[in-house]
N, C-alpha and C. Protein backbone atom coordinates (compact mmCIF):
# COMPACT_ATOMS: atom_id res chain seq x y z
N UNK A 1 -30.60 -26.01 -18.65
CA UNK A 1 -29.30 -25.72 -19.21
C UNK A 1 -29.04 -24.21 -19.26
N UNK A 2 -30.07 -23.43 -20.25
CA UNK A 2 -29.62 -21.88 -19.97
C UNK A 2 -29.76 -21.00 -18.55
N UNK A 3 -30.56 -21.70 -17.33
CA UNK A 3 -29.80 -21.50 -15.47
C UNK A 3 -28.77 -21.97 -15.33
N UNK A 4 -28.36 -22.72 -15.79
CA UNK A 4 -26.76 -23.27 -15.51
C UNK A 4 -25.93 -22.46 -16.16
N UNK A 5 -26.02 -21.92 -17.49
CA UNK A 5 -25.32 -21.16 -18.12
C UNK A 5 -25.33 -19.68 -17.32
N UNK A 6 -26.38 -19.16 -17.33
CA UNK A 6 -26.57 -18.23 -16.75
C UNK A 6 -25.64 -18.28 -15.45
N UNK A 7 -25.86 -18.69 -14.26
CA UNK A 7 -24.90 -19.18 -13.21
C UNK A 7 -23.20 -18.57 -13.61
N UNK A 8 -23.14 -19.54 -14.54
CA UNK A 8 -21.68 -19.43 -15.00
C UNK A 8 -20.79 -17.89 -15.21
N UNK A 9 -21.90 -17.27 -16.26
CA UNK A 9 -21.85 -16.31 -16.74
C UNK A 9 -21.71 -15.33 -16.09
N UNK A 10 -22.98 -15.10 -14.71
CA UNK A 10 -22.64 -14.60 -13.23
C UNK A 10 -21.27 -14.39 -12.64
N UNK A 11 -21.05 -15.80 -12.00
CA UNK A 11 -19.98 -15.99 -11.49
C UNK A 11 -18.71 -15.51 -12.48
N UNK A 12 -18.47 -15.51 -13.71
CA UNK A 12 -17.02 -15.26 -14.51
C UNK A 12 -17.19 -13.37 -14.51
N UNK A 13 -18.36 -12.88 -14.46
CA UNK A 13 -18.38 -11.48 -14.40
C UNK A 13 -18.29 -10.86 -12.78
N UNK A 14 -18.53 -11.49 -11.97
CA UNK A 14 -17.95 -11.27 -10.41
C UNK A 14 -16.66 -11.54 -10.55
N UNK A 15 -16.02 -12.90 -11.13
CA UNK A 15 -14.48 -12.90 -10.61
C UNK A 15 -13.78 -11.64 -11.74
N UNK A 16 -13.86 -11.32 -12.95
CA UNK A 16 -14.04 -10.20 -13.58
C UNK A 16 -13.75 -8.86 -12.79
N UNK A 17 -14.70 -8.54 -12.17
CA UNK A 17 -15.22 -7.65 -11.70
C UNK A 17 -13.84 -7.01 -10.04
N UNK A 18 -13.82 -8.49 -9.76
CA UNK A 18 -13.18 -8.39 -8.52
C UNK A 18 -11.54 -8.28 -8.93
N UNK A 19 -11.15 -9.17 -9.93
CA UNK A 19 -9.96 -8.56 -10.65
C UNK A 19 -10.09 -7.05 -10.96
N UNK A 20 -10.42 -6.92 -11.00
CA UNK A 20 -10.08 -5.10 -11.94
C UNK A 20 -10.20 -4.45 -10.67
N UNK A 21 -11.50 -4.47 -9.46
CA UNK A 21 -10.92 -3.85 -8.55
C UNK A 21 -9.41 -4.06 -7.96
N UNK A 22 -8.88 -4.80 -7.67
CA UNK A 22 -7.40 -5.19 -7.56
C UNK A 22 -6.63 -4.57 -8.68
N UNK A 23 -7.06 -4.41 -9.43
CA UNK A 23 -5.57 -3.89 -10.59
C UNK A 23 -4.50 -3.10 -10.06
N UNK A 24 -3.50 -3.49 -9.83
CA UNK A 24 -2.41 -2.98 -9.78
C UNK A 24 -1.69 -1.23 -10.20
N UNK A 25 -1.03 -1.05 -9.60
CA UNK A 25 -0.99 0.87 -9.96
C UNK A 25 0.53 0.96 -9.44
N UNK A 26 1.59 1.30 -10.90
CA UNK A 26 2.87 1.54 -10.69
C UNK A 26 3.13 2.86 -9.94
N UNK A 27 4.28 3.23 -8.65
CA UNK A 27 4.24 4.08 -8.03
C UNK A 27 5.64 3.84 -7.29
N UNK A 28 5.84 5.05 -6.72
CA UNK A 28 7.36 5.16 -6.25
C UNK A 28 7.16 4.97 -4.32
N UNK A 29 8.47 4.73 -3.86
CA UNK A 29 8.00 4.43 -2.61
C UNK A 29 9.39 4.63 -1.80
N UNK A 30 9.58 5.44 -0.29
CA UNK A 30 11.04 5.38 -0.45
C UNK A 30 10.36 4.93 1.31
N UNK A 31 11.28 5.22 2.51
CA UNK A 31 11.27 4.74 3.71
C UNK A 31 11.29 5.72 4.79
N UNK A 32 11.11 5.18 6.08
CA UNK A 32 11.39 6.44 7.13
C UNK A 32 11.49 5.72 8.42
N UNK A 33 11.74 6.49 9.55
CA UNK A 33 12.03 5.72 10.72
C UNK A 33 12.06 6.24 11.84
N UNK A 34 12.09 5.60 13.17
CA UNK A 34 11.38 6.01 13.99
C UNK A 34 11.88 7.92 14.11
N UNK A 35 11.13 8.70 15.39
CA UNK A 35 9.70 8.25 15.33
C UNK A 35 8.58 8.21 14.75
N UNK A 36 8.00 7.31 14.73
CA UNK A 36 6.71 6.81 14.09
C UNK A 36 5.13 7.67 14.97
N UNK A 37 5.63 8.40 16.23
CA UNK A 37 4.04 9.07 16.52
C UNK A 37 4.82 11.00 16.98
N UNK A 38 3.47 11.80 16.42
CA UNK A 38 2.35 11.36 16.72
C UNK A 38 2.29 11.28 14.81
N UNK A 39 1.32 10.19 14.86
CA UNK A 39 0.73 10.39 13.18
C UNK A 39 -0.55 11.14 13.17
N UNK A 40 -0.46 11.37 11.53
CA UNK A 40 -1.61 12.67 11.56
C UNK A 40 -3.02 11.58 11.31
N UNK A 41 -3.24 9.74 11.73
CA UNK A 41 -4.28 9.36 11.58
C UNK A 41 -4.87 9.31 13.20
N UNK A 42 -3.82 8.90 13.71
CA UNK A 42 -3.82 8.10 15.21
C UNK A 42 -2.81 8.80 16.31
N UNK A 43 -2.54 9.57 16.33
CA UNK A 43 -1.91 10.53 17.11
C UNK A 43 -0.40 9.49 17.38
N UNK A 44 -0.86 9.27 19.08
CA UNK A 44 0.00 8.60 19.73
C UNK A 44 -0.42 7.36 19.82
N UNK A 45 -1.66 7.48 19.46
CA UNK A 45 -2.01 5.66 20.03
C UNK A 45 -0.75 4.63 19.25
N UNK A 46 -0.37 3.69 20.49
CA UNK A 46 0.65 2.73 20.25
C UNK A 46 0.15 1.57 19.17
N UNK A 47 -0.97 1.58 19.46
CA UNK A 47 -1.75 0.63 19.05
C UNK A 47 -2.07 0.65 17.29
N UNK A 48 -1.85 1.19 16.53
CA UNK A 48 -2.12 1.49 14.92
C UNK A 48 -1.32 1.15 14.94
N UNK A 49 -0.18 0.46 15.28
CA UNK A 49 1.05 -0.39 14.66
C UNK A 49 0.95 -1.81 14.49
N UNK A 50 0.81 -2.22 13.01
CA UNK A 50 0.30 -3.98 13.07
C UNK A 50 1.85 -4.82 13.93
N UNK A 51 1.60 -5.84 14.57
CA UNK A 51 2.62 -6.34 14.96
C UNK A 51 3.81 -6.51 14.28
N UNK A 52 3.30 -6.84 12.86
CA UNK A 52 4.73 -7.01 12.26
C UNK A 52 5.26 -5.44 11.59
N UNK A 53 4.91 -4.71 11.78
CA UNK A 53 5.56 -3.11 11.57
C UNK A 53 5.55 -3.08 10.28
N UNK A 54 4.58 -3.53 9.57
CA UNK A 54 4.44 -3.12 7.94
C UNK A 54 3.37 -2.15 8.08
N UNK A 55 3.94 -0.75 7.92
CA UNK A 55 2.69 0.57 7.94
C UNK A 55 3.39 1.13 7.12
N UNK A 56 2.55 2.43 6.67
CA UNK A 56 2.88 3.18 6.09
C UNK A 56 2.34 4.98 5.97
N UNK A 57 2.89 5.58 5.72
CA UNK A 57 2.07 7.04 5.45
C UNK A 57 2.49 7.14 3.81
N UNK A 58 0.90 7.72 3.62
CA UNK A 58 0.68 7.89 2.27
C UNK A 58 0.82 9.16 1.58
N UNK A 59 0.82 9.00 0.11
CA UNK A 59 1.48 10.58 -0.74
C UNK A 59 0.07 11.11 -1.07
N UNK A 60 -0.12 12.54 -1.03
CA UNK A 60 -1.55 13.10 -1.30
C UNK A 60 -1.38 13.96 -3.12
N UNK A 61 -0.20 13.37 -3.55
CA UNK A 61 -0.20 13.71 -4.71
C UNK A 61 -0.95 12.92 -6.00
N UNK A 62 -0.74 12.97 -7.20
CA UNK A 62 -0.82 11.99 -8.07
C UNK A 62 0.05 10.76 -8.04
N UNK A 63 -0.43 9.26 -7.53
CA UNK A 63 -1.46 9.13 -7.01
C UNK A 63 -1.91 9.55 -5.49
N UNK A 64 -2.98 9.91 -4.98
CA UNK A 64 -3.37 10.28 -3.93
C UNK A 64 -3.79 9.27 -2.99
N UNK A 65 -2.95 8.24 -2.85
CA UNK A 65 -3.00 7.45 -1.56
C UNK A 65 -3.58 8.30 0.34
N UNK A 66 -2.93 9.35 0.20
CA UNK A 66 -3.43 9.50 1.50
C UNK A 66 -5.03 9.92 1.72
N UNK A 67 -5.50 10.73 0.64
CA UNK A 67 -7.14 10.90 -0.23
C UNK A 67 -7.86 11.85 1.23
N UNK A 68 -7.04 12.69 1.92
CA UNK A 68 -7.70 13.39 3.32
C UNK A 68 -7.72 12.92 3.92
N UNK A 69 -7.15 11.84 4.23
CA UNK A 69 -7.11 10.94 5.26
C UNK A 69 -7.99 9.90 5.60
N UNK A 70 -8.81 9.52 4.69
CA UNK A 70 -10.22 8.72 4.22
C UNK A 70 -9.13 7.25 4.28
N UNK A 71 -8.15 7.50 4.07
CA UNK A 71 -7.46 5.97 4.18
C UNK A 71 -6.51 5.37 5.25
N UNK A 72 -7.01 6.44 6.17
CA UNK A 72 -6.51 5.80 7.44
C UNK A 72 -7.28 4.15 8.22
N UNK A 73 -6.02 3.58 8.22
CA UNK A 73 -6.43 1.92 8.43
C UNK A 73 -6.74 1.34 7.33
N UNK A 74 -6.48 1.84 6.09
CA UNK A 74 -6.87 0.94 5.09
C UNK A 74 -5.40 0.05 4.43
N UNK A 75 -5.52 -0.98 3.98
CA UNK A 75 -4.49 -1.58 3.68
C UNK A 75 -4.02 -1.64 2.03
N UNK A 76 -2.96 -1.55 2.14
CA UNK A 76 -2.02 -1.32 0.24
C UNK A 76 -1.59 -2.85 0.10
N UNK A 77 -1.56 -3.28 -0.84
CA UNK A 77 -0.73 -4.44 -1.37
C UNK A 77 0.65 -4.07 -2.00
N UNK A 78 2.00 -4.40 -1.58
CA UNK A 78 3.23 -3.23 -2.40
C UNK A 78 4.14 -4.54 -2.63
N UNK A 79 4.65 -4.55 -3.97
CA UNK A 79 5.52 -5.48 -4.42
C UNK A 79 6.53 -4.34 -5.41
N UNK A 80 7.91 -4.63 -4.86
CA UNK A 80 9.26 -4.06 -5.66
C UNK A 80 9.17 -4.72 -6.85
N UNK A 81 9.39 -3.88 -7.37
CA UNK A 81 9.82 -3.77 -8.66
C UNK A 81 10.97 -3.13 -9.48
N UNK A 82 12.22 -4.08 -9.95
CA UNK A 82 13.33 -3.05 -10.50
C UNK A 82 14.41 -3.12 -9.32
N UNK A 83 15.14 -1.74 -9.80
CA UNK A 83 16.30 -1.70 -8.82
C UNK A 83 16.03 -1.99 -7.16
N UNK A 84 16.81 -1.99 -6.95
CA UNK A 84 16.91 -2.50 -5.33
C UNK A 84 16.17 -3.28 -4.70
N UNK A 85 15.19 -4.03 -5.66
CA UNK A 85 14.22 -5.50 -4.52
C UNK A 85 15.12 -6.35 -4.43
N UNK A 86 14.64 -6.67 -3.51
CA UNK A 86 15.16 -8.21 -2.92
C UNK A 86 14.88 -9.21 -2.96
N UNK A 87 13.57 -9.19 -3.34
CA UNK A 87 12.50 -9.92 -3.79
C UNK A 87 11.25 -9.91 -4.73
N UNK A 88 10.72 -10.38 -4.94
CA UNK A 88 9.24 -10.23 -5.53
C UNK A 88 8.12 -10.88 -4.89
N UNK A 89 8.14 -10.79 -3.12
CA UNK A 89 7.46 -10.84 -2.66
C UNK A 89 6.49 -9.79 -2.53
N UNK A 90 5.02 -10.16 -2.06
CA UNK A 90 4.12 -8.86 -1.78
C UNK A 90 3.63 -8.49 -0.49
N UNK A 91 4.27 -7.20 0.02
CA UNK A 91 3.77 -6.71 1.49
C UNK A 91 2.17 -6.57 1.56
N UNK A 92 1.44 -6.53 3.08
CA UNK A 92 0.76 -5.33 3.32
C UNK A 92 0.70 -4.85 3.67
N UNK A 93 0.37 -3.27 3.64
CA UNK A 93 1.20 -2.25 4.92
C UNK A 93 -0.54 -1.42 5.09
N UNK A 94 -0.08 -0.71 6.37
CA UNK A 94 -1.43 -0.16 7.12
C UNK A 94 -1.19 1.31 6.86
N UNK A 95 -2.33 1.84 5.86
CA UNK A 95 -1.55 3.27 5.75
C UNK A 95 -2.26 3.82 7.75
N UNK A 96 -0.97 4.76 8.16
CA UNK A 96 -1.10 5.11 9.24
C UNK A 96 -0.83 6.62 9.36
N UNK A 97 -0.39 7.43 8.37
CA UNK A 97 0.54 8.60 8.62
C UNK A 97 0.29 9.11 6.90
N UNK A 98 0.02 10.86 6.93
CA UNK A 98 1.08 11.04 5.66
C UNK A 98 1.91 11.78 5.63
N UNK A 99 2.94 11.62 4.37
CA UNK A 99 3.79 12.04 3.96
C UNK A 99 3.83 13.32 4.52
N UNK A 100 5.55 13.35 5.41
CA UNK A 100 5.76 14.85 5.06
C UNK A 100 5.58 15.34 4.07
N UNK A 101 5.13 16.54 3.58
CA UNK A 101 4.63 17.16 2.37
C UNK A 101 4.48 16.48 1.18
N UNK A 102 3.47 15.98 1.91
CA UNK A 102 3.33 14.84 0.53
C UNK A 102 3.57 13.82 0.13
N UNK A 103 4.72 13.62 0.07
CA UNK A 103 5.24 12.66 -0.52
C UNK A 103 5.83 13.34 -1.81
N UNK A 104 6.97 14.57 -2.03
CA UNK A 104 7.03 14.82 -3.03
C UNK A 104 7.82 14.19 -4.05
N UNK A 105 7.80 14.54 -5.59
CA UNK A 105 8.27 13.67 -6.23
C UNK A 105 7.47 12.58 -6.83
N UNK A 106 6.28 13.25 -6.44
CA UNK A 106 5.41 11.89 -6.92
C UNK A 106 5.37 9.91 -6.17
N UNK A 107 5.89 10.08 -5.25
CA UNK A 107 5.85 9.23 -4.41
C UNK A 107 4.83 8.74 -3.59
N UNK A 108 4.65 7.48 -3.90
CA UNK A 108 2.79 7.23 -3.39
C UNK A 108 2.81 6.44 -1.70
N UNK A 109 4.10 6.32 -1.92
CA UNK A 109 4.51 5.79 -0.12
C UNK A 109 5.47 5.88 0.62
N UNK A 110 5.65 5.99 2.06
CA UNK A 110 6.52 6.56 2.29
C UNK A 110 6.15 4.84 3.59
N UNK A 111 7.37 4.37 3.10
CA UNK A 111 6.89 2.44 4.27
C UNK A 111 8.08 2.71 5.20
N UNK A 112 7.37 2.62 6.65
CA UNK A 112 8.21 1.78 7.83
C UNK A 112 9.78 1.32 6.70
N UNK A 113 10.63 1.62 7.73
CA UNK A 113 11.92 0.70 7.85
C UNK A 113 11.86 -0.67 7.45
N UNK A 114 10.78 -1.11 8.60
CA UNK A 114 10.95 -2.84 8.37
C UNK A 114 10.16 -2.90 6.98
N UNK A 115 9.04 -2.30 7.13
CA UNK A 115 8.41 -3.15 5.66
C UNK A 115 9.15 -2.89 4.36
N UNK A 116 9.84 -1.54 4.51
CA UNK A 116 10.47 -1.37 2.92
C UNK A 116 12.41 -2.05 2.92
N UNK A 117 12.88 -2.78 4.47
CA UNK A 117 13.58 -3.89 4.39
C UNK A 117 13.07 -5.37 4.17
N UNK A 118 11.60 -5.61 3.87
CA UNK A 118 11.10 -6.38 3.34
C UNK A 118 10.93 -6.84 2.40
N UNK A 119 11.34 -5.74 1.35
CA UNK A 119 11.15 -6.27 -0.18
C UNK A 119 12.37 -5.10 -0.63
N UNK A 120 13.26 -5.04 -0.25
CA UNK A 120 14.14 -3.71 -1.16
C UNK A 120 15.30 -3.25 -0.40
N UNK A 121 16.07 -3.53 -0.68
CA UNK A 121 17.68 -3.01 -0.46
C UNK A 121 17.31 -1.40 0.57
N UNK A 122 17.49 -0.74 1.32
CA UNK A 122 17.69 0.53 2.31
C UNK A 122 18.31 1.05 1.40
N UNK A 123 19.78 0.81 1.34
CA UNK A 123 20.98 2.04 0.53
C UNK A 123 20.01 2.51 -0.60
N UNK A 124 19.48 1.61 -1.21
CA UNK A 124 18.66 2.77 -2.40
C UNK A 124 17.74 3.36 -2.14
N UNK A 125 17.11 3.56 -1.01
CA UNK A 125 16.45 5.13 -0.83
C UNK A 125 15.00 4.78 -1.18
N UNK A 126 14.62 4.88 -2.66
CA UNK A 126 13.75 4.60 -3.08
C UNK A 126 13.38 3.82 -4.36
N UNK A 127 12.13 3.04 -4.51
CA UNK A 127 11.69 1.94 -5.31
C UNK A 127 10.73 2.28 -6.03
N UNK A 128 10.91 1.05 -7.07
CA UNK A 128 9.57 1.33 -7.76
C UNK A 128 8.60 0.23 -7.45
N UNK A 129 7.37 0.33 -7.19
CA UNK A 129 6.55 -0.61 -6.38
C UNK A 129 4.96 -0.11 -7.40
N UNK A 130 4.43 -2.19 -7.32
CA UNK A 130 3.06 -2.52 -8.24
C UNK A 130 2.31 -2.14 -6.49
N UNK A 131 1.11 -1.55 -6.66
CA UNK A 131 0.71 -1.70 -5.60
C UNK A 131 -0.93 -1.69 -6.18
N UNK A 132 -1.36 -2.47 -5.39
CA UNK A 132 -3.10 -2.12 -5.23
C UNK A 132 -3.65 -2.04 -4.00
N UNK A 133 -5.00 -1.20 -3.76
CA UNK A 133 -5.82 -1.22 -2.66
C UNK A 133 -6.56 0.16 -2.87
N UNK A 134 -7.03 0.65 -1.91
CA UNK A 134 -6.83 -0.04 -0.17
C UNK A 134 -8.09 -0.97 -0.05
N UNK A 135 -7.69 -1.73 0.69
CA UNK A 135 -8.05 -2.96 1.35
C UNK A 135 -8.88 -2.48 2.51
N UNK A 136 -9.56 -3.71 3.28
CA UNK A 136 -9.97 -2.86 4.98
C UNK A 136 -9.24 -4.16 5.63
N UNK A 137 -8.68 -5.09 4.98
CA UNK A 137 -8.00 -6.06 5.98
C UNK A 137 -6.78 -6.42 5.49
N UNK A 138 -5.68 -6.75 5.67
CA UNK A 138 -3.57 -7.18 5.01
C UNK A 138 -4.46 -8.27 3.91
């Protein structure tokens, strides 16, 4: 009985564990459009573009999504929040690029056209977005 317990106890502090890495991180996010190369991860290669064109270049501010570029190919989880979503669906985008200067303003992403017409009205510019990661896979 107390290996079985034990077991349990294991397992509820892994799923624990794996929640909190995921925790979520409120952050601003506005859009951009072509062209998309050269980026400062992948130059020209055509190829750093996931098929469905959810990428992104990241802000090296507070928060520091782009982190020196240590997060090139890594993946964000980004859900709108507030004015201008369209939804409360959740993207994943490929950070690929960062921010012209930053991302200033405190802006932690700067998403493809399509992905930030994925969850959020264009005319408003910019959103407020739950995001977690990076990921190494969408």
């Amino acid at each position: 009985m107390a290996l079985k317990l034990a077991g349990v106890v294991t397992i509820a502090v892994s799923l624990l564990l794996l929640q909190l890495s995921a925790a979520q991180t409120t952050g601003q996010a506005s859009y951009y459009t072509a062209p998309f190369v050269p980026s400062a991860c992948y130059g020209f290669d055509q190829n750093q573009f996931p098929a469905n064109q959810f990428f992104a270049a990241g802000g090296d501010g507070a928060p520091n999504i782009w982190a020196g570029g240590a997060n090139c190919g890594k993946w964000f989880r980004i859900q709108c929040t507030g004015n201008g979503c369209t939804n409360s669906n959740t993207i994943s985008v490929k950070i690929v690029d960062r921010c012209p200067n930053g991302c200033f303003n405190g802006r932690a992403f700067d998403l493809s056209d399509t992905a930030f017409s994925a969850i959020a009205n264009k005319d408003v510019g910019f959103i407020t977005v739950l995001y977690s990661g990076p990921f190494d896979s969408p």
